[in-house]
C-alpha atoms as a PDB file:
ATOM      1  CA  UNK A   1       0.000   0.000   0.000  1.00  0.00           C
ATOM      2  CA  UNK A   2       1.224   3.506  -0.896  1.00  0.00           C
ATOM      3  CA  UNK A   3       2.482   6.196   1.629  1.00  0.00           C
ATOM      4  CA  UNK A   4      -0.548   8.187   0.784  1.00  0.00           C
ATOM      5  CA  UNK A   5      -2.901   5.120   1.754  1.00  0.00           C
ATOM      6  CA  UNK A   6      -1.666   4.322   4.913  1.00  0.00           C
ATOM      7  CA  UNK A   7      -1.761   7.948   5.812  1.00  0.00           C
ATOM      8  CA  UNK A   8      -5.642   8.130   5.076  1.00  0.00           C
ATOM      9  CA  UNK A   9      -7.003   5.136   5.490  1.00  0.00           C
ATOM     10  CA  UNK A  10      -8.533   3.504   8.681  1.00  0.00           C
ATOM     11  CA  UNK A  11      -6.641   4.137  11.401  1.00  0.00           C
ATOM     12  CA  UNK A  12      -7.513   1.126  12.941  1.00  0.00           C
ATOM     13  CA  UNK A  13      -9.845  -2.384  11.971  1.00  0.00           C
ATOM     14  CA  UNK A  14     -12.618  -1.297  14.950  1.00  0.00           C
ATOM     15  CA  UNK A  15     -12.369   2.161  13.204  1.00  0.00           C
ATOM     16  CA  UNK A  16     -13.339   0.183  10.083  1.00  0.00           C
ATOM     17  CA  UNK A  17     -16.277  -1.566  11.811  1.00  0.00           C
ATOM     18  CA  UNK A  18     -17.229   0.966  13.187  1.00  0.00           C
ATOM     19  CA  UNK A  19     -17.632   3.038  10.028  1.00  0.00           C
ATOM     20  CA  UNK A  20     -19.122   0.372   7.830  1.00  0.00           C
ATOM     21  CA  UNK A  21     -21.794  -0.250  11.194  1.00  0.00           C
ATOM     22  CA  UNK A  22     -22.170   3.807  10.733  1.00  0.00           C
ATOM     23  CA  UNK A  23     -23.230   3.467   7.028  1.00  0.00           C
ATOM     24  CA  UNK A  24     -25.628   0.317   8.410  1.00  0.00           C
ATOM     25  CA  UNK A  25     -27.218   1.303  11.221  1.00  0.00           C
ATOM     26  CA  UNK A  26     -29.907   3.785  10.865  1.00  0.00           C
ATOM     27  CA  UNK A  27     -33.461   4.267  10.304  1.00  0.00           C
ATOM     28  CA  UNK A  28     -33.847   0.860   8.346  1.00  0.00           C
ATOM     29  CA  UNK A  29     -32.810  -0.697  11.831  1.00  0.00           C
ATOM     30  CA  UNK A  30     -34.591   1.556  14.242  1.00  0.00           C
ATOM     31  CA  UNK A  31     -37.864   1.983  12.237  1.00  0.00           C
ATOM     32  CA  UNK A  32     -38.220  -0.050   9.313  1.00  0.00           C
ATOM     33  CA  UNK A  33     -37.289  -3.028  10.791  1.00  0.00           C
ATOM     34  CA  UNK A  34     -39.711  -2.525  13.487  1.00  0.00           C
ATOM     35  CA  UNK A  35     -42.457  -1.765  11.167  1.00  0.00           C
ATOM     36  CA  UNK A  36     -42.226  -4.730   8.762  1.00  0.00           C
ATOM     37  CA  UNK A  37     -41.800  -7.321  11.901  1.00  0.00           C
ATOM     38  CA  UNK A  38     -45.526  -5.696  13.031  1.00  0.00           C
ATOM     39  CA  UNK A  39     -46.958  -6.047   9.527  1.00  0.00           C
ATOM     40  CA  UNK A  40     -45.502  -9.480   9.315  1.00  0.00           C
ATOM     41  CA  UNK A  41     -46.671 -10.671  12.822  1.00  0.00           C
ATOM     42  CA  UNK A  42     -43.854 -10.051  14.978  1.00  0.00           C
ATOM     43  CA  UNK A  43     -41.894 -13.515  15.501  1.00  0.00           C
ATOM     44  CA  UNK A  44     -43.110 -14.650  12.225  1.00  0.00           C
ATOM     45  CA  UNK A  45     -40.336 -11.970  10.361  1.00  0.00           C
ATOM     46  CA  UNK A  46     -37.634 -12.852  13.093  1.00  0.00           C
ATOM     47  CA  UNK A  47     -36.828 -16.052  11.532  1.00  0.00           C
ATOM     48  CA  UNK A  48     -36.727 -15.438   7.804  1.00  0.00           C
ATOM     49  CA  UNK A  49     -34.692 -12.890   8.651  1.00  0.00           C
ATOM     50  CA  UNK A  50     -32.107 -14.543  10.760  1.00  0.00           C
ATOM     51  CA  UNK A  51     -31.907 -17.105   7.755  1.00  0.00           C
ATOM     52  CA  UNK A  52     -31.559 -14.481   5.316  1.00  0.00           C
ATOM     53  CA  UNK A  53     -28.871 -12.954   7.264  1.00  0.00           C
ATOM     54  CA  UNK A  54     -26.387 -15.811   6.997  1.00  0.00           C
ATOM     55  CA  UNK A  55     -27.343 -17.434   3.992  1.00  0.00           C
ATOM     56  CA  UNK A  56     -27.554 -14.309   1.814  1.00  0.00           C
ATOM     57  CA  UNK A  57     -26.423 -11.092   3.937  1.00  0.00           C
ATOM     58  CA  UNK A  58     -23.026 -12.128   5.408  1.00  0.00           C
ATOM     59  CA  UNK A  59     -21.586 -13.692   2.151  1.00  0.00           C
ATOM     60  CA  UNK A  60     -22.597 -10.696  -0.329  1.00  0.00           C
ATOM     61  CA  UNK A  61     -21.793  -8.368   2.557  1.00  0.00           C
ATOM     62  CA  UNK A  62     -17.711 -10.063   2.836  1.00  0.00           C
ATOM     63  CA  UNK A  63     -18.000 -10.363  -1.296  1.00  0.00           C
ATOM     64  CA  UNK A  64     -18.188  -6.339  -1.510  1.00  0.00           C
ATOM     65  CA  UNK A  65     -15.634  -6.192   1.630  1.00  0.00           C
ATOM     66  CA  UNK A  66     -12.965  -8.511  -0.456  1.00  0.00           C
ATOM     67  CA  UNK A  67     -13.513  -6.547  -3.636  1.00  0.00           C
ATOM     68  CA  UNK A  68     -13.048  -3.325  -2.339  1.00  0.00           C
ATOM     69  CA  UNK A  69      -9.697  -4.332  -0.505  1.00  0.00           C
ATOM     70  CA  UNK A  70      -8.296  -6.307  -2.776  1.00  0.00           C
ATOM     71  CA  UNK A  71      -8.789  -3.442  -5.699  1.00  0.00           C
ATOM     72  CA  UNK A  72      -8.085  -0.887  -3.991  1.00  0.00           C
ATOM     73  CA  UNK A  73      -9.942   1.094  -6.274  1.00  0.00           C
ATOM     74  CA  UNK A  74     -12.543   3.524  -6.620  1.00  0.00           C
ATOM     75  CA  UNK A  75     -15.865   1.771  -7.115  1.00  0.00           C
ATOM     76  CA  UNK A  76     -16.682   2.247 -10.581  1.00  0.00           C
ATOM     77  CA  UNK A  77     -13.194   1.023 -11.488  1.00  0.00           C
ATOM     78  CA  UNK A  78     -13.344  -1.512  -8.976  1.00  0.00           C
ATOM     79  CA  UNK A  79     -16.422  -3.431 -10.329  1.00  0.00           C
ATOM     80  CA  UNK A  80     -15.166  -2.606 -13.937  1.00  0.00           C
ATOM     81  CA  UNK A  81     -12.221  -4.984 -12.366  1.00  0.00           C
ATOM     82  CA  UNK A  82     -14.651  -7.841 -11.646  1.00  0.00           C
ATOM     83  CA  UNK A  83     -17.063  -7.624 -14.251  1.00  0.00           C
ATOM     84  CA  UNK A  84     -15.722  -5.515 -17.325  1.00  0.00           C
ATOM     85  CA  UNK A  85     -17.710  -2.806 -19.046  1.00  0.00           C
ATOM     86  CA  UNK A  86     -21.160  -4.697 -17.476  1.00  0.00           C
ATOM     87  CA  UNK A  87     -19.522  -4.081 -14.356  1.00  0.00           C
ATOM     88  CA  UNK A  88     -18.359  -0.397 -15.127  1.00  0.00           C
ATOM     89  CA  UNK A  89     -22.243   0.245 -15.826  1.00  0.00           C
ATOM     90  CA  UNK A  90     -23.207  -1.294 -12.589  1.00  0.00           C
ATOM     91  CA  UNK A  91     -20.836   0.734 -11.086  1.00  0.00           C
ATOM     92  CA  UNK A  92     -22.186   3.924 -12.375  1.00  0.00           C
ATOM     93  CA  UNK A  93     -25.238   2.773 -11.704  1.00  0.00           C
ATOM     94  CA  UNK A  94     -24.380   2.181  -7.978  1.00  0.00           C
ATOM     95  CA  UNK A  95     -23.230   5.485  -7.564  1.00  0.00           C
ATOM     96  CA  UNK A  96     -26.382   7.414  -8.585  1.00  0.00           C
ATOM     97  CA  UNK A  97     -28.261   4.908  -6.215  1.00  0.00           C
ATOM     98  CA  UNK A  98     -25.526   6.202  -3.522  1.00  0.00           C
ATOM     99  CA  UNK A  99     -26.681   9.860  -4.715  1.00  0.00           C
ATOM    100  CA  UNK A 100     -30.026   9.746  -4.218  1.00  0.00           C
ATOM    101  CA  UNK A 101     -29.967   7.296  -0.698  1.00  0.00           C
ATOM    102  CA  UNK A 102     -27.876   9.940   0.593  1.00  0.00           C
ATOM    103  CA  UNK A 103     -29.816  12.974   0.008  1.00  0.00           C
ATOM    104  CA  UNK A 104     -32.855  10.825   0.812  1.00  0.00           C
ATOM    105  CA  UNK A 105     -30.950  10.264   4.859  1.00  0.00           C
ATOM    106  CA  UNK A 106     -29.782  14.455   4.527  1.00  0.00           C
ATOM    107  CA  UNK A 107     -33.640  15.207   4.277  1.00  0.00           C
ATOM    108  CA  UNK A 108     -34.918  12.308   6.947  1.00  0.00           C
ATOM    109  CA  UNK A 109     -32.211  13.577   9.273  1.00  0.00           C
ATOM    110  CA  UNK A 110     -33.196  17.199   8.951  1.00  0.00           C
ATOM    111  CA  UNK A 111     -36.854  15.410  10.234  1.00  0.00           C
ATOM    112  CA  UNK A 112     -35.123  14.217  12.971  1.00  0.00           C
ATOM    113  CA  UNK A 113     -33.434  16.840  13.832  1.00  0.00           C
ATOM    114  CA  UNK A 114     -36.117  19.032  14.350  1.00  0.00           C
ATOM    115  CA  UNK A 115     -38.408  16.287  16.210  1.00  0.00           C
ATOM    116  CA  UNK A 116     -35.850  16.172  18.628  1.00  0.00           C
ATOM    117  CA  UNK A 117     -36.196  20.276  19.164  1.00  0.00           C
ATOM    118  CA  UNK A 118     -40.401  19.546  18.999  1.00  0.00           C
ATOM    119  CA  UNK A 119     -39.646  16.681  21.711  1.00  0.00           C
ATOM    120  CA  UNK A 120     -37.468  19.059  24.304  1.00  0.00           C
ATOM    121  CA  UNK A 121     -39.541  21.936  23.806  1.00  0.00           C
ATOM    122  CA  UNK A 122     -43.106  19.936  24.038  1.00  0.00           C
ATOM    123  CA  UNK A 123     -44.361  21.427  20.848  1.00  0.00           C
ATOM    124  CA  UNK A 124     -45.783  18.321  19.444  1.00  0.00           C
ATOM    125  CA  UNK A 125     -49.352  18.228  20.072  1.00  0.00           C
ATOM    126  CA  UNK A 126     -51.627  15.146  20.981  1.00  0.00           C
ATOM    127  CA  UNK A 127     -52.842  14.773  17.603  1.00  0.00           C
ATOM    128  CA  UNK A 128     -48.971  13.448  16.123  1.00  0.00           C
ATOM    129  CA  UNK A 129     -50.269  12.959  12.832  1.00  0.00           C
ATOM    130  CA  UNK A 130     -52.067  16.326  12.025  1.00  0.00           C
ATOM    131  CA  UNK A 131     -48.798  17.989  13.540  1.00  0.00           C
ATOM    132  CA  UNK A 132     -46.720  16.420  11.241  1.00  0.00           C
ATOM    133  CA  UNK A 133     -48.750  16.286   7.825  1.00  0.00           C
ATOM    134  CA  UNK A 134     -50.018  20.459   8.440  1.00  0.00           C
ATOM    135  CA  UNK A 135     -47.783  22.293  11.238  1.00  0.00           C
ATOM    136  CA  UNK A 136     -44.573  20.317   9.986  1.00  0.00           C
ATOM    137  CA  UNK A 137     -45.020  19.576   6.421  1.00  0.00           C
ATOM    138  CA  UNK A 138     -47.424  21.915   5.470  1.00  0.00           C
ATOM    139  CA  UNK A 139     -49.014  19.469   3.053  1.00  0.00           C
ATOM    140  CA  UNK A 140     -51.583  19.938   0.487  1.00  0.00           C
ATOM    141  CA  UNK A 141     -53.641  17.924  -1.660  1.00  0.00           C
ATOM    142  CA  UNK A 142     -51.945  17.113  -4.544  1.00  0.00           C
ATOM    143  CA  UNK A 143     -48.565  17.981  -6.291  1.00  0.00           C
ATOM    144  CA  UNK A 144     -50.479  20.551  -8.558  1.00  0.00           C
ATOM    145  CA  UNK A 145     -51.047  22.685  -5.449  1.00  0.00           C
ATOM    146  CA  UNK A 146     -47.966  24.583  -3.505  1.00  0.00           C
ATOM    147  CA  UNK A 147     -48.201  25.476   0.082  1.00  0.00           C
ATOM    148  CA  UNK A 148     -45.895  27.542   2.159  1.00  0.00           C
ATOM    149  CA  UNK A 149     -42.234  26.735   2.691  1.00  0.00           C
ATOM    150  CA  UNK A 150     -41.469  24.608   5.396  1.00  0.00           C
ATOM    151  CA  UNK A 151     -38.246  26.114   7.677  1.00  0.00           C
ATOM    152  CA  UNK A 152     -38.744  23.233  10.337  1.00  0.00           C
ATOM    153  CA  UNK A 153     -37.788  21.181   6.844  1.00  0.00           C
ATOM    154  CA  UNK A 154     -35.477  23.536   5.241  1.00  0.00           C
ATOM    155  CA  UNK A 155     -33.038  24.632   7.959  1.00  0.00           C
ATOM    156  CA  UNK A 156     -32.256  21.405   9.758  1.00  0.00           C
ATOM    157  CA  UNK A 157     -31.947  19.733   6.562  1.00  0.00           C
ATOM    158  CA  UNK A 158     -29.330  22.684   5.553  1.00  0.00           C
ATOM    159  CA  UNK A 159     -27.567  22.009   8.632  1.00  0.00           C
ATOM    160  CA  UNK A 160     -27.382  18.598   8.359  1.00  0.00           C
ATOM    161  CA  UNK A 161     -26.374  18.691   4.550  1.00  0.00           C
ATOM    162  CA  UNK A 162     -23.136  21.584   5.440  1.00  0.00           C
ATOM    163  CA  UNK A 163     -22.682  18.621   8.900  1.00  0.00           C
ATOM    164  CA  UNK A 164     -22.093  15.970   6.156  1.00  0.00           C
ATOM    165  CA  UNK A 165     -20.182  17.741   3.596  1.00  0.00           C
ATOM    166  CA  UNK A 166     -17.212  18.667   6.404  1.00  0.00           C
ATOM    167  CA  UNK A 167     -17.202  15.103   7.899  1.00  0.00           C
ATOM    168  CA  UNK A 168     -16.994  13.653   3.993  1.00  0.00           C
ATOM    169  CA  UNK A 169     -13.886  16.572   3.071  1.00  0.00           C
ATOM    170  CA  UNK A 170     -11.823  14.703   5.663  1.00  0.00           C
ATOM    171  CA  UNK A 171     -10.190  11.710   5.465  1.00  0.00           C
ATOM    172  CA  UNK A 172     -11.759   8.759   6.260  1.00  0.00           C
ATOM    173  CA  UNK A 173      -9.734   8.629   9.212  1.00  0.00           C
ATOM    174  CA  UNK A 174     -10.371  11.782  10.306  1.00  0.00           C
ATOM    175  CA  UNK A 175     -13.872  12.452   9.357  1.00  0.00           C
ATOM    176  CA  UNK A 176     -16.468   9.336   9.247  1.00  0.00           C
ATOM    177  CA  UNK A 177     -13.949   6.708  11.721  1.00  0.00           C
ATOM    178  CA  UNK A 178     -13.841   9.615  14.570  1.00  0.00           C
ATOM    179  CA  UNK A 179     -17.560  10.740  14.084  1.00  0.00           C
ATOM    180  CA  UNK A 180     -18.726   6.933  14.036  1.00  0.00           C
ATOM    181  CA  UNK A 181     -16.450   5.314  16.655  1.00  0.00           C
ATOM    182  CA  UNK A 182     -17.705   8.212  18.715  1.00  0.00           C
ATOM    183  CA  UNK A 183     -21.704   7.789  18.299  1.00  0.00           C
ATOM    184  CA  UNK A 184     -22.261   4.215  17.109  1.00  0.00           C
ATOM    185  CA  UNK A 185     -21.151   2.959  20.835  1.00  0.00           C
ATOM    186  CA  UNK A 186     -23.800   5.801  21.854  1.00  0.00           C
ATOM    187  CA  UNK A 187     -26.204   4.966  19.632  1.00  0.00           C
ATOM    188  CA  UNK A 188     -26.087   1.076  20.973  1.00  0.00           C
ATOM    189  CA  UNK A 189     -25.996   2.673  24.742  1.00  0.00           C
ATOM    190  CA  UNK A 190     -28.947   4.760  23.993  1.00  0.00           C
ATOM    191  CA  UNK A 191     -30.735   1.660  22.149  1.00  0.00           C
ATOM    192  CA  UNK A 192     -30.672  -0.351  25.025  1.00  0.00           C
ATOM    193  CA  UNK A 193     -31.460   1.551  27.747  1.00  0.00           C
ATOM    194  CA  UNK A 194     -34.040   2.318  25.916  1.00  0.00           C
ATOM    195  CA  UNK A 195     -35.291  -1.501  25.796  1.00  0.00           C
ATOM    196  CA  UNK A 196     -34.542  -1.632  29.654  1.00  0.00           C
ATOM    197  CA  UNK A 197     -36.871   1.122  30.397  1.00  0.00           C
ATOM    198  CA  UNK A 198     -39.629   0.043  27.971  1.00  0.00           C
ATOM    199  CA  UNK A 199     -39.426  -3.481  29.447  1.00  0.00           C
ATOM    200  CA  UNK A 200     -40.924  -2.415  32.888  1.00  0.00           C
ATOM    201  CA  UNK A 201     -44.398  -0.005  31.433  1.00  0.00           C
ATOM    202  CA  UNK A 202     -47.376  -1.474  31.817  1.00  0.00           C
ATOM    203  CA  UNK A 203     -48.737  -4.123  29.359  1.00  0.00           C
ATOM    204  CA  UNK A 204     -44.948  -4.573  27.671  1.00  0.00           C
ATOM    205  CA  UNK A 205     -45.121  -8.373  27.992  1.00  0.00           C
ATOM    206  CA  UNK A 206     -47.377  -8.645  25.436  1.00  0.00           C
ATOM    207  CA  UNK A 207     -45.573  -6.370  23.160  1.00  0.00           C
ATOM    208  CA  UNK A 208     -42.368  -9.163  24.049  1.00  0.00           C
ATOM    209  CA  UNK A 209     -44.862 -12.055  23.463  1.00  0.00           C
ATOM    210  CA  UNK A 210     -46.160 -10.446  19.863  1.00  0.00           C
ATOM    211  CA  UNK A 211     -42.737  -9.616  18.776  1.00  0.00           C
ATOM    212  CA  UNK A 212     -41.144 -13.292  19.820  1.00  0.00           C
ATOM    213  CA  UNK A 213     -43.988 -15.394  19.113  1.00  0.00           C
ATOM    214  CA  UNK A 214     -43.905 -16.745  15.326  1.00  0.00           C
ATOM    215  CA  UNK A 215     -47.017 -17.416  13.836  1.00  0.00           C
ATOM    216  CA  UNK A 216     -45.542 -20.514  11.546  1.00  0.00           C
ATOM    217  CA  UNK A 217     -48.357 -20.055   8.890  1.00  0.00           C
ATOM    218  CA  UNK A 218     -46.929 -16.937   7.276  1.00  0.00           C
ATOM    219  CA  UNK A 219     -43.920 -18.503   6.756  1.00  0.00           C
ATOM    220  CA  UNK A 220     -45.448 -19.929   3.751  1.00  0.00           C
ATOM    221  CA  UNK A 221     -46.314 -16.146   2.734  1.00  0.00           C
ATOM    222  CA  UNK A 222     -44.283 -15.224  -0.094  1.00  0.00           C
ATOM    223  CA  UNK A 223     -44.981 -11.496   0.502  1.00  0.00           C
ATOM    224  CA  UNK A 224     -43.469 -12.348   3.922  1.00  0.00           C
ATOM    225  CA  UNK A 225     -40.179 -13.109   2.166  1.00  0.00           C
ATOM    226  CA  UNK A 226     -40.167 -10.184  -0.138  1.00  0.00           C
ATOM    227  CA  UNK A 227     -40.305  -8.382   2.612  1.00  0.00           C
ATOM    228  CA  UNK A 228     -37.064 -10.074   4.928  1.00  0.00           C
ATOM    229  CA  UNK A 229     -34.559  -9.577   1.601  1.00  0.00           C
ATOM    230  CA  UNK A 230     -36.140  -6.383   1.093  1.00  0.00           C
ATOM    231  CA  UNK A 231     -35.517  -4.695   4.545  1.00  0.00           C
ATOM    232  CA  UNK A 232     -32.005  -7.330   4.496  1.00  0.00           C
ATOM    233  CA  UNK A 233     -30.250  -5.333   1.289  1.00  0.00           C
ATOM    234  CA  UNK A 234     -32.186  -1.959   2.715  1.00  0.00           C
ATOM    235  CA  UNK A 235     -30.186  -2.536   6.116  1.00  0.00           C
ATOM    236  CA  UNK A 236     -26.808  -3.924   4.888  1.00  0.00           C
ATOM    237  CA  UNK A 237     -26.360  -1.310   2.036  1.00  0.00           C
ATOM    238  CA  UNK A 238     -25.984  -4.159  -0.109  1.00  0.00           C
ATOM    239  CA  UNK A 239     -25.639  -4.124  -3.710  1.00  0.00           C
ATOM    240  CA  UNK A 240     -24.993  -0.441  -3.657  1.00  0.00           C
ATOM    241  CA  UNK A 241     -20.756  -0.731  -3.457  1.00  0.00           C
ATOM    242  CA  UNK A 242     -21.319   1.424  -0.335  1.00  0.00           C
ATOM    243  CA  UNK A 243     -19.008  -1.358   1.481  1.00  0.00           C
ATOM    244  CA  UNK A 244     -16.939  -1.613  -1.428  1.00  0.00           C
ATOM    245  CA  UNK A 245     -15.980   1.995  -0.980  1.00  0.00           C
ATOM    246  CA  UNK A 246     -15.734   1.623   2.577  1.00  0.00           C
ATOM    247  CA  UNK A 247     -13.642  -1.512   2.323  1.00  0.00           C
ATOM    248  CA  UNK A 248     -10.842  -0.062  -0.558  1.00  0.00           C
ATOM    249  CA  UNK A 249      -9.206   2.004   2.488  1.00  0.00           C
ATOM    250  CA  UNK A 250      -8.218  -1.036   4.482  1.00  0.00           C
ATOM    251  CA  UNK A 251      -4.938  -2.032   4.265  1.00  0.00           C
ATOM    252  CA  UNK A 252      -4.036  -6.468   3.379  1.00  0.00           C
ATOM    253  CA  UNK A 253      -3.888  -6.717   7.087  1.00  0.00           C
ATOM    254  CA  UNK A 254      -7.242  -5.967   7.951  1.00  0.00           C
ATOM    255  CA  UNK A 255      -9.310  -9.005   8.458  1.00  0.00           C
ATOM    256  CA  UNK A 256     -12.138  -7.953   6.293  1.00  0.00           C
ATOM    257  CA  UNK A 257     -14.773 -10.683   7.000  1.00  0.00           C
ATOM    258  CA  UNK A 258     -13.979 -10.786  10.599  1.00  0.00           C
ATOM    259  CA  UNK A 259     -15.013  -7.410  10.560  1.00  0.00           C
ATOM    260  CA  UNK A 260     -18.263  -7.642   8.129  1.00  0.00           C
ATOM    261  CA  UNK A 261     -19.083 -10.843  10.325  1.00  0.00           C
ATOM    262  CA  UNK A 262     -19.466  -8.323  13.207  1.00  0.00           C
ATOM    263  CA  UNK A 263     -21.176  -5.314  11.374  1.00  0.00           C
ATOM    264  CA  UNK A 264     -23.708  -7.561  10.351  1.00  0.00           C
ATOM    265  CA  UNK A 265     -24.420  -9.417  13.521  1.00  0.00           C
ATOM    266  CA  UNK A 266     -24.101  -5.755  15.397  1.00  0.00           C
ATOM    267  CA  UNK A 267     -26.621  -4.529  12.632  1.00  0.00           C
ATOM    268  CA  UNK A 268     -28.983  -6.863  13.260  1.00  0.00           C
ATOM    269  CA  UNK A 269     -28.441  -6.969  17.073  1.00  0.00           C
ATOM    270  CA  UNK A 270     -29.310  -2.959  16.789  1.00  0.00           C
ATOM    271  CA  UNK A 271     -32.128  -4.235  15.040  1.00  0.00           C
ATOM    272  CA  UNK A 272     -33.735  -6.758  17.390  1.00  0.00           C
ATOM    273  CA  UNK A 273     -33.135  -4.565  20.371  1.00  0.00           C
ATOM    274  CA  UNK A 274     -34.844  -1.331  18.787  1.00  0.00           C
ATOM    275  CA  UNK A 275     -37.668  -3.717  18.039  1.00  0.00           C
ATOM    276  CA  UNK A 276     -38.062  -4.945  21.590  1.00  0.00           C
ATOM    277  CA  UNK A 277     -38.121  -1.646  22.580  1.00  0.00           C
ATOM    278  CA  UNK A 278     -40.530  -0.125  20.500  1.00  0.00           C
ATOM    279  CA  UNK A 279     -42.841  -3.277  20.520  1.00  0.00           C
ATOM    280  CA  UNK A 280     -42.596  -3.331  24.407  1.00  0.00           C
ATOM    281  CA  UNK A 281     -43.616   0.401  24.176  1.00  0.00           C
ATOM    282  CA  UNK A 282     -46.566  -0.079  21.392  1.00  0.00           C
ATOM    283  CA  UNK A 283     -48.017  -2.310  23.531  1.00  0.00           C
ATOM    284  CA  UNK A 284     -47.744  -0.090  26.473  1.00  0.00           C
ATOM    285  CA  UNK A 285     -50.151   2.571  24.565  1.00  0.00           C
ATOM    286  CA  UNK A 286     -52.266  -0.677  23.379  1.00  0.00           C
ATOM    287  CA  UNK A 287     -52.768  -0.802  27.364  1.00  0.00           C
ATOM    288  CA  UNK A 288     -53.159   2.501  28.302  1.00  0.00           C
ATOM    289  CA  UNK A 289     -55.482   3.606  26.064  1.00  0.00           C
ATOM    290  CA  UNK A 290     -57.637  -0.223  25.005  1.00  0.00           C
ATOM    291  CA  UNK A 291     -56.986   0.193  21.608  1.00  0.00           C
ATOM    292  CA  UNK A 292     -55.924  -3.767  20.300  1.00  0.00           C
ATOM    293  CA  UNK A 293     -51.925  -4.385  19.553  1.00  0.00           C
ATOM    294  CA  UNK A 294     -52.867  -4.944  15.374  1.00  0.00           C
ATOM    295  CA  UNK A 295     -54.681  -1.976  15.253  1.00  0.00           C
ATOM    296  CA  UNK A 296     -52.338   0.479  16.079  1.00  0.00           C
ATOM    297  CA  UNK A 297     -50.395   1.383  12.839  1.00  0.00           C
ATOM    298  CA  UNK A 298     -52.546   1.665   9.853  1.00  0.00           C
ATOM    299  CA  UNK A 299     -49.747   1.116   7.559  1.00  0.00           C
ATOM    300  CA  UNK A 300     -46.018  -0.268   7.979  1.00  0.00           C
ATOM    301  CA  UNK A 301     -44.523   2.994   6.723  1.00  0.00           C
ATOM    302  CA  UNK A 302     -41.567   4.140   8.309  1.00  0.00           C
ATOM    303  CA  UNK A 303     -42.581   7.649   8.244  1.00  0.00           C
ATOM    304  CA  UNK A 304     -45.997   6.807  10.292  1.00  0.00           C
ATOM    305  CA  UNK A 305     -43.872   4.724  13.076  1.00  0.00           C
ATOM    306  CA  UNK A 306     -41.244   7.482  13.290  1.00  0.00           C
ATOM    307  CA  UNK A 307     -43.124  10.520  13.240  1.00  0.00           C
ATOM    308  CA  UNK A 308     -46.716  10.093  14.226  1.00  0.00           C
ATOM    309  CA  UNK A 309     -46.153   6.944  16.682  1.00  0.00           C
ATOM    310  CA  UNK A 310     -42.661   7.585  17.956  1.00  0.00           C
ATOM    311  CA  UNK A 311     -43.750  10.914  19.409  1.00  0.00           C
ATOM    312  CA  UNK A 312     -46.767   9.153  21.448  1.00  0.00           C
ATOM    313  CA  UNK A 313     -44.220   6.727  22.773  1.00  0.00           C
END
């Protein structure tokens, strides 16, 4: 490896998991993994998933991670490496889907963001889904009609954007290693205290029992299945060269799928646990208020759980 390499690469192989678990973890784990388990019956996603994770996840997870060390390249060249011109497209084609996911997270962040302002300053009135859709978004009917700029969208989405663009000007080393290895441990701390706390409300045992139960007739579902790879290569980053990227700045040392092993079993472990918690916590508010477990989310969108039932929990 060249001079310049070694001086901006990972400083270290838990720097390296800890970046890659950076680009992971996120709203597919805290949210969208909690919503498709409760559209899919709780235990009866748990173990598709776990099966997809090893059979299909790790391997194609460690197959990006060897490609991008061993080229050493950047990732349009590196899958040109692999795969020749078809691969050069894919690779072009992976970095527009890179594009777009990332200004997609700039603009969900800015959301969150904000929410957590709402949440300090108790802002967010009892009706969480009227706030959002008119006092946040400022919604209107269709696309042919314009309402009035949102700032709660615009600003924290700015801030977020100018956040990102002088952690990505750094080195790897010393822009996303020191920013993850710094708030992924957090992030896992906050997760599960989180769980702890939800465990002891009111009525959170049968949140547990729905989420760890299986119901072993959906298994046979093949919507149910769609749904575990779907929210598998959503969660990973896979097929996107996201790891490949990630994975050219390691040096031949670095045990790459020792490392991927653990980003994908501390991916899903974020996962499960955010899913305890926010199962234990549904059915909390199923037994506060007598309103039945299933009937609580009327869709599995990710925007419903995280911004119109996250602020009642």
């Amino acid at each position: 490896m060249s001079n310049v390499q070694l001086e901006t690469g990972w400083r270290s192989q838990a720097g390296y998991v800890w970046s890659v678990l950076g680009s992971a973890v996120g709203f597919a784990n805290i949210l969208s993994f909690s919503s498709q388990a409760y559209k899919n019956g709780g235990g009866a996603f748990l173990i598709p998933y776990c099966l997809a994770l090893f059979v299909l996840g790790i391997p194609l997870l460690i197959l990006e991670g060897i490609i991008g060390q061993r080229t050493q390249s950047p990732l349009v060249s590196a899958f040109s490496r692999v795969w020749g011109k078809t691969g050069k497209t894919l690779g072009w084609l992976a970095v527009i889907a890179c594009l777009t996911i990332g200004a997609f997270y700039i603009v969900l962040t800015g959301y969150s963001l904000a929410y957590t302002y709402f949440a300090a300053a108790g802002t967010i009135s009892d009706d969480t889904q009227s706030f959002f859709l008119n006092n946040f978004l400022h919604i209107t009917p269709s696309l042919k009609e314009f309402g009035s700029l949102s700032w709660w969208v615009l600003l924290p989405m700015g801030g977020i954007a100018v956040a990102a663009y002088f952690v990505m000007a750094r080195s790897v080393r010393d822009g996303i290693e020191k920013v993850c290895s710094l708030f992924m441990p957090l992030l896992a701390i906050i997760v599960t205290l989180f769980a702890v706390v939800a465990s002891f409300l009111p009525g959170a045992a049968a949140g547990w029992g729905y989420y760890l139960t299986p119901d072993f007739s959906r298994l046979t579902d093949p919507l149910l299945w769609r749904d575990v790879f779907g929210q598998l290569f959503f969660s990973l980053s896979l097929g996107l060269g996201i790891i490949v990227g990630y994975s050219r700045h390691t040096g031949s040392i670095a045990n790459v799928p020792r490392a991927l092993l653990y980003v994908a079993l501390g991916d899903f472990a974020v996962s499960f646990i955010s899913g305890a918690a926010i199962f234990a916590t549904l059915a909390h508010i199923s037994h506060v208020q007598g309103i039945p477990f299933e009937s609580l989310a009327a869709s599995d969108s990710t925007f419903e759980l995280g911004f119109i039932i996250f602020p009642k929990i």
